[in-house]
Protein backbone atom coordinates (compact mmCIF):
# COMPACT_ATOMS: atom_id res chain seq x y z
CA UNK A 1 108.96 88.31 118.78
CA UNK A 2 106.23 88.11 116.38
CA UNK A 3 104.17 85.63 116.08
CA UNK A 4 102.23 84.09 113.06
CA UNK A 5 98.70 82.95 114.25
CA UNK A 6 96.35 80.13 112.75
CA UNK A 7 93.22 80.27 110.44
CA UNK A 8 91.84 78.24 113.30
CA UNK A 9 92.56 80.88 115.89
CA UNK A 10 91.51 83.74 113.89
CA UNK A 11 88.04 81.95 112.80
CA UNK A 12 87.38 80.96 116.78
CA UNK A 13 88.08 84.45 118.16
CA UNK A 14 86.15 86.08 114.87
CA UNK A 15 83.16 84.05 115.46
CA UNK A 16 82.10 85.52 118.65
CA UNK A 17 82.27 88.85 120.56
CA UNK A 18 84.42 89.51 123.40
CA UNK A 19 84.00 88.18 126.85
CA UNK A 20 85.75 87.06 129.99
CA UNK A 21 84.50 83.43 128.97
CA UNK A 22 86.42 83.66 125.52
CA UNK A 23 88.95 80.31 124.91
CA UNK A 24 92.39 81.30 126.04
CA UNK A 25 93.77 81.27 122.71
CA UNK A 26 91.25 83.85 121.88
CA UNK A 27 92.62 86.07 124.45
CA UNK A 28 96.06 85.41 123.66
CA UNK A 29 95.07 86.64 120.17
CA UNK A 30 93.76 89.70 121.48
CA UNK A 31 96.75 90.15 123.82
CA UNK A 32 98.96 89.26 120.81
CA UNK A 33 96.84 92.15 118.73
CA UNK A 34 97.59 95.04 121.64
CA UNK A 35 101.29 94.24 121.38
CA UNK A 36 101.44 94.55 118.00
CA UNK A 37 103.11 91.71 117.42
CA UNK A 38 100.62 89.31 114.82
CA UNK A 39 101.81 88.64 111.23
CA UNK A 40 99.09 87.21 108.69
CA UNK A 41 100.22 84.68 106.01
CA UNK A 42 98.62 84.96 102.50
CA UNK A 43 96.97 81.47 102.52
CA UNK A 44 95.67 82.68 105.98
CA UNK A 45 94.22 86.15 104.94
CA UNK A 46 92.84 83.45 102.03
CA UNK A 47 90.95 81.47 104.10
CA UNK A 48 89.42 83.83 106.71
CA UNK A 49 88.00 85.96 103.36
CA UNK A 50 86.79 82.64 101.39
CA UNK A 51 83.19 82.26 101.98
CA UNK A 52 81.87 85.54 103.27
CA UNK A 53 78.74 85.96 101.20
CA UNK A 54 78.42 89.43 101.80
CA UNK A 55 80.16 91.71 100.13
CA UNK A 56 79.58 94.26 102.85
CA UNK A 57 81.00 91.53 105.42
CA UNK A 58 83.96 90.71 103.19
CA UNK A 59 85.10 93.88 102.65
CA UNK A 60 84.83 94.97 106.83
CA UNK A 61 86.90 91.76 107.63
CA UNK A 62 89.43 92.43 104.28
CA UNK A 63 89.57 96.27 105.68
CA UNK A 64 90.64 94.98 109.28
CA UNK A 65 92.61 92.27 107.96
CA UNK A 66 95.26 94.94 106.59
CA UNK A 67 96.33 95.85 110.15
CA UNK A 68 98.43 92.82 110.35
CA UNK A 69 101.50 92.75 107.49
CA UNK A 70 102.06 90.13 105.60
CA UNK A 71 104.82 87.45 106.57
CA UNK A 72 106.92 86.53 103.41
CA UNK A 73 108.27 83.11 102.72
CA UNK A 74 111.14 81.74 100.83
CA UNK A 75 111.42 78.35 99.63
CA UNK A 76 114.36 78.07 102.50
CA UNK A 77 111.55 78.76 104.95
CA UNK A 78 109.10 75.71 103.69
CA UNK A 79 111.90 73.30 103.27
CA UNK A 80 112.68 74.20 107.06
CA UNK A 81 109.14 73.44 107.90
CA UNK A 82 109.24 70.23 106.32
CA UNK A 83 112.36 68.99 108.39
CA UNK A 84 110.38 70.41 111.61
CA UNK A 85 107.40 68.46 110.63
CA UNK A 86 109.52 65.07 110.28
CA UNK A 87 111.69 65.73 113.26
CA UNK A 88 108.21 65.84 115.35
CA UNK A 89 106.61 62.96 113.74
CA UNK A 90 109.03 61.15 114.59
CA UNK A 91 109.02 61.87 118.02
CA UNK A 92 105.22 61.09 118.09
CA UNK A 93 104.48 64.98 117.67
């Protein structure tokens, strides 16, 4: 299965280098990486690129960035979101 990870989760595991001490979502990104099995989201790719102020820096992460394809979404696919949202909120999710 592949599996479409979080601006959060990418800026939290791109903010530090490696180690054994790294958050476990970190290291389920990594695992997630090694398996192949990450898709990126425009708005995503979006927000980890907004407000790199070096060029240099941008283009290194934008470079890396293309490893991971791009998921794409119908208006099916946000109108199924939308019921998934409700159906949790109103179970106090």
């Amino acid at each position: 299965m592949r599996v479409l990870v979080d601006t959060s989760v990418w800026s939290l595991a791109l903010r530090r280098k490696t180690s054994a001490d790294d958050p476990p979502e970190v290291l389920e990104l990594a695992e997630l990486i090694r398996e192949h099995r990450v898709e990126m989201m425009g708005p995503v790719r979006q927000e980890l690129l907004s407000g790199i102020r070096s060029n240099t820096q941008f283009a290194k992460l934008r470079n890396r960035l293309h490893a991971f394809p791009d998921l794409l979404l119908s208006h099916e696919d946000y109108e199924l979101a939308a019921e998934f949202f409700n159906t949790c909120r109103s179970k106090g999710i």
